[in-house]
N, C-alpha and C. Protein backbone atom coordinates (compact mmCIF):
# COMPACT_ATOMS: atom_id res chain seq x y z
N UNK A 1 1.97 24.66 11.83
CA UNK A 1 2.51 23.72 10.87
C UNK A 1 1.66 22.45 10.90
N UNK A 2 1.25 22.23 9.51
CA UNK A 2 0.62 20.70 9.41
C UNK A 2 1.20 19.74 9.10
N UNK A 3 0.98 18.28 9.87
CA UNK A 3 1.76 17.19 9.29
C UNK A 3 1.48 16.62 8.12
N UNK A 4 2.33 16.26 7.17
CA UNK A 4 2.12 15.84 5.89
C UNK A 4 2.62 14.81 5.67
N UNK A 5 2.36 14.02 4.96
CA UNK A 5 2.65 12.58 4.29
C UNK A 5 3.82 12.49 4.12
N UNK A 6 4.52 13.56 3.44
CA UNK A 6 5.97 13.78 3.64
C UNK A 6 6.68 14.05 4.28
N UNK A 7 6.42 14.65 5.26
CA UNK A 7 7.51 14.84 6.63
C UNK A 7 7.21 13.60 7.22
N UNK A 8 5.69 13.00 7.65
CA UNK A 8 6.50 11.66 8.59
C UNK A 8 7.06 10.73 7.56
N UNK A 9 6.94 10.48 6.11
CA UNK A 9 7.73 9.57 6.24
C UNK A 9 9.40 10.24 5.67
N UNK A 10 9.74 11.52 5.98
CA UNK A 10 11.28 11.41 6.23
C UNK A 10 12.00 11.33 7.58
N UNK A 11 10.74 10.74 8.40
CA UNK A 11 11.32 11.09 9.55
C UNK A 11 11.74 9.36 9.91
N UNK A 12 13.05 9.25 9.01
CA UNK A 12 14.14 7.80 8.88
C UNK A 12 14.92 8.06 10.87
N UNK A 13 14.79 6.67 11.37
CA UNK A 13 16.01 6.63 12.70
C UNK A 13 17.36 7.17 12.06
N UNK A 14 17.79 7.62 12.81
CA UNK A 14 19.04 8.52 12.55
C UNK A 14 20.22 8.04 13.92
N UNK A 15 21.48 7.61 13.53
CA UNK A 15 22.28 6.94 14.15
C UNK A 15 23.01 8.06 15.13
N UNK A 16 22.94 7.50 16.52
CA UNK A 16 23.58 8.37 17.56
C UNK A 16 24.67 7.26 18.28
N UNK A 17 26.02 8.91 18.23
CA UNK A 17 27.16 8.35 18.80
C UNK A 17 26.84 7.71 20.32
N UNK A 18 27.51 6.77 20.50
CA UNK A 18 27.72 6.63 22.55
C UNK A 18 28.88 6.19 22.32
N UNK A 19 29.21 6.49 23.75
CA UNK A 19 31.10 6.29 23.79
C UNK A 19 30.92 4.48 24.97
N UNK A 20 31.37 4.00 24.92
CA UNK A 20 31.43 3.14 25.77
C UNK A 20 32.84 2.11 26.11
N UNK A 21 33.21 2.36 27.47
CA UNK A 21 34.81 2.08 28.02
C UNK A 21 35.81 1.40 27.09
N UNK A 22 34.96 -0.10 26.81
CA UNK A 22 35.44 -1.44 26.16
C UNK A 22 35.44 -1.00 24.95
N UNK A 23 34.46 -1.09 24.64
CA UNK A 23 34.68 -0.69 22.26
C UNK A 23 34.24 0.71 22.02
N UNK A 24 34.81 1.40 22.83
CA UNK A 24 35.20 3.18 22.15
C UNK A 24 33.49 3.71 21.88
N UNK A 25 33.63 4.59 20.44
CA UNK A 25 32.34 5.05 20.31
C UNK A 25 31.38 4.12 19.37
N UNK A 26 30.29 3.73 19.76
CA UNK A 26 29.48 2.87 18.79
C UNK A 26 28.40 3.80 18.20
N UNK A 27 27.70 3.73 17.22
CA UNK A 27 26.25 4.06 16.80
C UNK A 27 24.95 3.23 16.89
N UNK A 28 24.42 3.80 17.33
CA UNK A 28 22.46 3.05 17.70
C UNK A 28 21.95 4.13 17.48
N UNK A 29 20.51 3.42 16.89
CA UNK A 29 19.71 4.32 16.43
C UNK A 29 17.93 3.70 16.64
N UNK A 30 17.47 4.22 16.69
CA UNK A 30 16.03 3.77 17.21
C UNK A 30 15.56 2.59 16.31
N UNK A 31 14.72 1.85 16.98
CA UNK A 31 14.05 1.13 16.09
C UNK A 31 12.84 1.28 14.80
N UNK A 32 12.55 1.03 13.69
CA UNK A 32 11.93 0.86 12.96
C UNK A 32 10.67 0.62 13.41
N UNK A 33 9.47 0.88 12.60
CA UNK A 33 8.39 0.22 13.80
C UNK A 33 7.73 -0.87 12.84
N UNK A 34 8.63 -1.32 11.75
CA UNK A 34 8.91 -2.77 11.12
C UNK A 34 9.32 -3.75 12.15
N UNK A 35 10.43 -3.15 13.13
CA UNK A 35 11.71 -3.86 13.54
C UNK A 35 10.66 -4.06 15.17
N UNK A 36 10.17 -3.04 15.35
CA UNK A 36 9.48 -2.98 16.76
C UNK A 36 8.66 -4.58 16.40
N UNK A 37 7.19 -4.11 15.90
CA UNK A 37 6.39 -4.82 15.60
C UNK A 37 6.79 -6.51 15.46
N UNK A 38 7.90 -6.55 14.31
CA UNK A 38 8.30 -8.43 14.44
C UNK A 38 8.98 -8.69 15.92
N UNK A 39 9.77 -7.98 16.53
CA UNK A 39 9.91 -8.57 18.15
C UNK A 39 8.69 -8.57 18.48
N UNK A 40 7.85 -7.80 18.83
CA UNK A 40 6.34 -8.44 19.40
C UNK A 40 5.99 -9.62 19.10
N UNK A 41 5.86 -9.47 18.34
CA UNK A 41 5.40 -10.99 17.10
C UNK A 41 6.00 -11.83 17.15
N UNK A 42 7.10 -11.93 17.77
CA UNK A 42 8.23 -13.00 17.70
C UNK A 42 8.28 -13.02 19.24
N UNK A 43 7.70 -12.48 20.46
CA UNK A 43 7.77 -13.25 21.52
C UNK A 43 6.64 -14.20 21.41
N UNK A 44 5.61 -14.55 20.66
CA UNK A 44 4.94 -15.79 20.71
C UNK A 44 4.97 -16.47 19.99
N UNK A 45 4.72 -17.55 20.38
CA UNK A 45 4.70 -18.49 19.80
C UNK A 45 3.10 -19.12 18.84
N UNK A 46 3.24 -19.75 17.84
CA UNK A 46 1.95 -19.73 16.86
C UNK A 46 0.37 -20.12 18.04
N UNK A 47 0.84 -20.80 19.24
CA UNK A 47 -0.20 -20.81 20.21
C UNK A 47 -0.79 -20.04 20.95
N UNK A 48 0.28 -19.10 20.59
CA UNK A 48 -0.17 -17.50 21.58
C UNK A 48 1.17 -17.71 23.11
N UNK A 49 1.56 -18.89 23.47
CA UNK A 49 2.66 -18.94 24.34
C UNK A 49 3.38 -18.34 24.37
N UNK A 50 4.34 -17.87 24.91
CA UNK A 50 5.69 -16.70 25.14
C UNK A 50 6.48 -17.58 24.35
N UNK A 51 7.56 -17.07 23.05
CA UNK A 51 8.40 -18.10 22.91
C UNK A 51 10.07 -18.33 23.48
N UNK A 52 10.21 -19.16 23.75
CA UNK A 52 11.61 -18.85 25.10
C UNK A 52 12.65 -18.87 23.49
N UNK A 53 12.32 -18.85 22.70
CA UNK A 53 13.06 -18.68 21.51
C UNK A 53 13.56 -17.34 21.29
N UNK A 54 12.41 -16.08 21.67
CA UNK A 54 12.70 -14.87 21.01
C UNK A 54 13.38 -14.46 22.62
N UNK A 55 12.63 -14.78 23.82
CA UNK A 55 13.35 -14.40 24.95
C UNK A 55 14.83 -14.48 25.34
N UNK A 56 15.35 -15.99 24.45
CA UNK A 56 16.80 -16.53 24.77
C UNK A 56 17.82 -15.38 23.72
N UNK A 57 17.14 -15.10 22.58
CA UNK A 57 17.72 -13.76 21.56
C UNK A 57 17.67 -12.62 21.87
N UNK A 58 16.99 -12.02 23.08
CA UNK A 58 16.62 -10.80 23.25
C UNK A 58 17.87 -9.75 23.51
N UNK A 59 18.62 -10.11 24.01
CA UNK A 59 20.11 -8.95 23.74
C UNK A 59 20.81 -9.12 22.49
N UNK A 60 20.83 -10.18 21.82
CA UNK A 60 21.91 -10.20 20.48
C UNK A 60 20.26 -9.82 19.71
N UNK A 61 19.36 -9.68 19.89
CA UNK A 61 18.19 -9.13 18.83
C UNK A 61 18.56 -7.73 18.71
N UNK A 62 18.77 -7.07 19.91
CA UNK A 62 18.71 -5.42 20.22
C UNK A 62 19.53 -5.27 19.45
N UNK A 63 21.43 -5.97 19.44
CA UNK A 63 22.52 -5.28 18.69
C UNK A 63 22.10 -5.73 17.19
N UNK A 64 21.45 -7.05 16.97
CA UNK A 64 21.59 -6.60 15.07
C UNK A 64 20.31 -5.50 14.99
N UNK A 65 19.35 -5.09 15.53
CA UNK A 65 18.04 -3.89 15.42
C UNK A 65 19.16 -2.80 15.61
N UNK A 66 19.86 -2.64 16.26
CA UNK A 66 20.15 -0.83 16.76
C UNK A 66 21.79 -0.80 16.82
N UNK A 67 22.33 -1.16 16.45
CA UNK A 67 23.94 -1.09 16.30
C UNK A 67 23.84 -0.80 14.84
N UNK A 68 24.66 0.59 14.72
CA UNK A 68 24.63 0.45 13.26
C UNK A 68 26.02 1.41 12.85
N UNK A 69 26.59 2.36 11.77
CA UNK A 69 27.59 2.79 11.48
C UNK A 69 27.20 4.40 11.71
N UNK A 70 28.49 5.09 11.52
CA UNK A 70 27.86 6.41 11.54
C UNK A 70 27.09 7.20 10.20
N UNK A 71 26.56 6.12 9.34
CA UNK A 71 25.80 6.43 8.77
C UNK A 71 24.17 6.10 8.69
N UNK A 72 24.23 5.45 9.91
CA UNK A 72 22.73 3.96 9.61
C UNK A 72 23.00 3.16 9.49
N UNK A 73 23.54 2.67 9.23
CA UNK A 73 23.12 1.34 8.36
C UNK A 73 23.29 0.31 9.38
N UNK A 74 22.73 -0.65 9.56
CA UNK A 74 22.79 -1.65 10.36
C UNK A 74 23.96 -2.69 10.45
N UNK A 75 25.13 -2.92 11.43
CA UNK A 75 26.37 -3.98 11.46
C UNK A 75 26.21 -5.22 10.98
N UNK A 76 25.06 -5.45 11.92
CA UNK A 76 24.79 -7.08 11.63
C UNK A 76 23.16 -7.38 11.18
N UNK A 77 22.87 -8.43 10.51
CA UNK A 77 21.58 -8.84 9.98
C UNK A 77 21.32 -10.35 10.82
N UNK A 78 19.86 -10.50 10.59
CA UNK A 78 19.40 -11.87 11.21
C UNK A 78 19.95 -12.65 10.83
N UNK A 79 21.08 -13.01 9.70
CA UNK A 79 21.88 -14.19 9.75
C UNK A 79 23.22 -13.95 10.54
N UNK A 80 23.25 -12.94 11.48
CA UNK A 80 24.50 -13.02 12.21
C UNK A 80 24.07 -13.10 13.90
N UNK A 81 22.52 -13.82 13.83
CA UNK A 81 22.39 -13.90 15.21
C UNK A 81 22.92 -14.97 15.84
N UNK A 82 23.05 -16.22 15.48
CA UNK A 82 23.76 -17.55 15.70
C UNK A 82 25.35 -17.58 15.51
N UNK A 83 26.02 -16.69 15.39
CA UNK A 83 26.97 -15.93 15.64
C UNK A 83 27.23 -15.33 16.54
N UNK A 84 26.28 -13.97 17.24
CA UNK A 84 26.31 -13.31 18.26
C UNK A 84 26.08 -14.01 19.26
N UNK A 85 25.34 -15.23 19.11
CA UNK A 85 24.68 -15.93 20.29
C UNK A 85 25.73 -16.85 20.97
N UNK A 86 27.26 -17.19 19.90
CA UNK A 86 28.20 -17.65 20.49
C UNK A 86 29.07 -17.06 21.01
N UNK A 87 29.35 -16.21 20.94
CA UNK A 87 30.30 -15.18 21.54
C UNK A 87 30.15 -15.07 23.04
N UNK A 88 31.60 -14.66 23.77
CA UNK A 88 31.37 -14.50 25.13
C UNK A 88 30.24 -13.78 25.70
N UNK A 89 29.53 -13.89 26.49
CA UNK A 89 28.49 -12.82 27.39
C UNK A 89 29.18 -11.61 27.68
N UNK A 90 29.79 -11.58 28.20
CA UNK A 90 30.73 -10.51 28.96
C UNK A 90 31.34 -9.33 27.81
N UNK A 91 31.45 -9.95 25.99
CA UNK A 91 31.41 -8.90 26.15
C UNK A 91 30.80 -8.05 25.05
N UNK A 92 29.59 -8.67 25.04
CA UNK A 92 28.46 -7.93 24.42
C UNK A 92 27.68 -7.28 25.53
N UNK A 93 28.15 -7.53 26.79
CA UNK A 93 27.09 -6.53 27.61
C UNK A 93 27.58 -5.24 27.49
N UNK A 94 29.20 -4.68 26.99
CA UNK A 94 28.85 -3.54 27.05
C UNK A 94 28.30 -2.93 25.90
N UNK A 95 28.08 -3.36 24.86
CA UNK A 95 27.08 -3.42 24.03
C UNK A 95 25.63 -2.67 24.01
N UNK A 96 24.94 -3.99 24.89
CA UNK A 96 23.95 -3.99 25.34
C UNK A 96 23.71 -3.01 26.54
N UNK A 97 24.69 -3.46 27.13
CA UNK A 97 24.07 -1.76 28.31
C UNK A 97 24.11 -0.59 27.92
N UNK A 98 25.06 0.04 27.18
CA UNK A 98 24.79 0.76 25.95
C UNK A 98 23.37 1.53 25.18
N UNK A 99 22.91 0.58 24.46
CA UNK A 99 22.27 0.45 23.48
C UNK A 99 20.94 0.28 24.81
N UNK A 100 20.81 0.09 25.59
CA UNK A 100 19.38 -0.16 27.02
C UNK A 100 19.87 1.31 27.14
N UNK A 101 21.03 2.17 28.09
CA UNK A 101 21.04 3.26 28.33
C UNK A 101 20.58 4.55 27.29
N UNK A 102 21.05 4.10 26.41
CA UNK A 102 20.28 5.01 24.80
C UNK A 102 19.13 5.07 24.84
N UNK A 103 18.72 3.85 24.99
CA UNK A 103 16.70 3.59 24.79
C UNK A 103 16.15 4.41 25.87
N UNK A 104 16.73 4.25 26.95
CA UNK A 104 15.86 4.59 27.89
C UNK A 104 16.36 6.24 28.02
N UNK A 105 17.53 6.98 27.40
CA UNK A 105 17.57 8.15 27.40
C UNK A 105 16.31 9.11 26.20
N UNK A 106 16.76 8.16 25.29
CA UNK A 106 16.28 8.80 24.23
C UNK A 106 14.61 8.43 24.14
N UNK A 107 14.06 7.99 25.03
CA UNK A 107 12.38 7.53 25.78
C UNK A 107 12.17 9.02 26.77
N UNK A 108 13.03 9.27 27.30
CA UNK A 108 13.13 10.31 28.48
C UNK A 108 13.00 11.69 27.57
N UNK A 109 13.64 11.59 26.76
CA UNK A 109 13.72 12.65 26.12
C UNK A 109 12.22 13.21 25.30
N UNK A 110 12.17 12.08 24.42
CA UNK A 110 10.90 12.54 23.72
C UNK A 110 9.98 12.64 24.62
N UNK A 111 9.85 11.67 25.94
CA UNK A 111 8.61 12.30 26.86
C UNK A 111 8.68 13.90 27.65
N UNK A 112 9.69 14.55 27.15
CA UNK A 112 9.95 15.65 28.25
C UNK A 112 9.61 16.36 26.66
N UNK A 113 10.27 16.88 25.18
CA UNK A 113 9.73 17.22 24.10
C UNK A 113 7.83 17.13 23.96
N UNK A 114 7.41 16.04 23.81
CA UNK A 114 6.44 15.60 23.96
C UNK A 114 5.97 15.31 22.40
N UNK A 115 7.35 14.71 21.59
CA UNK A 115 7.81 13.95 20.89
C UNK A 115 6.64 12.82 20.44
């Protein structure tokens, strides 16, 4: 089988269940490599410095990138990060541990496929 122009680009992130104690079952789904690329880009700063801007966002970044419905679609957008960023800590980590345990399953996985 040859790859074609058309199969990679139907190959859209596709939203996977996780069950988690506190808020039941959520959906995450991989990142975009739109969505990858601007976090890169957004840990520096226009000097090339690390920016403690994108570092201080880096867990409420993950849930508006990869929290999404059981269809895709994404919960929250970049205007609901100053929002997320007020909310208790405690309890977006289960969230976030979540959505880290996904990544790093679904990393495991395609390296054992060879994905």
């Amino acid at each position: 089988m040859t790859l074609t122009k058309k199969d990679l680009l139907a190959l859209k992130p596709q939203p996977h269940a996780v069950e988690t104690k506190s808020h039941g079952t959520i959906y995450v789904k991989a990142l975009t490599e739109f969505q990858r690329s601007k976090r890169l880009s957004d840990l520096y700063n226009d000097k090339g410095g690390k920016s403690e801007d994108a570092r201080l966002k880096l867990r409420v970044n993950m849930i508006v990138d990869q929290l999404c419905d059981d269809k895709g679609n994404n919960i929250f957008a970049e205007g609901d990060v100053k929002d997320l960023l007020a909310l208790e800590s405690s309890k977006l980590d289960p969230l976030v541990d979540a959505i880290s345990d996904w990544n790093e399953q679904y990393a495991s996985e395609k390296n054992e496929t060879g994905e």
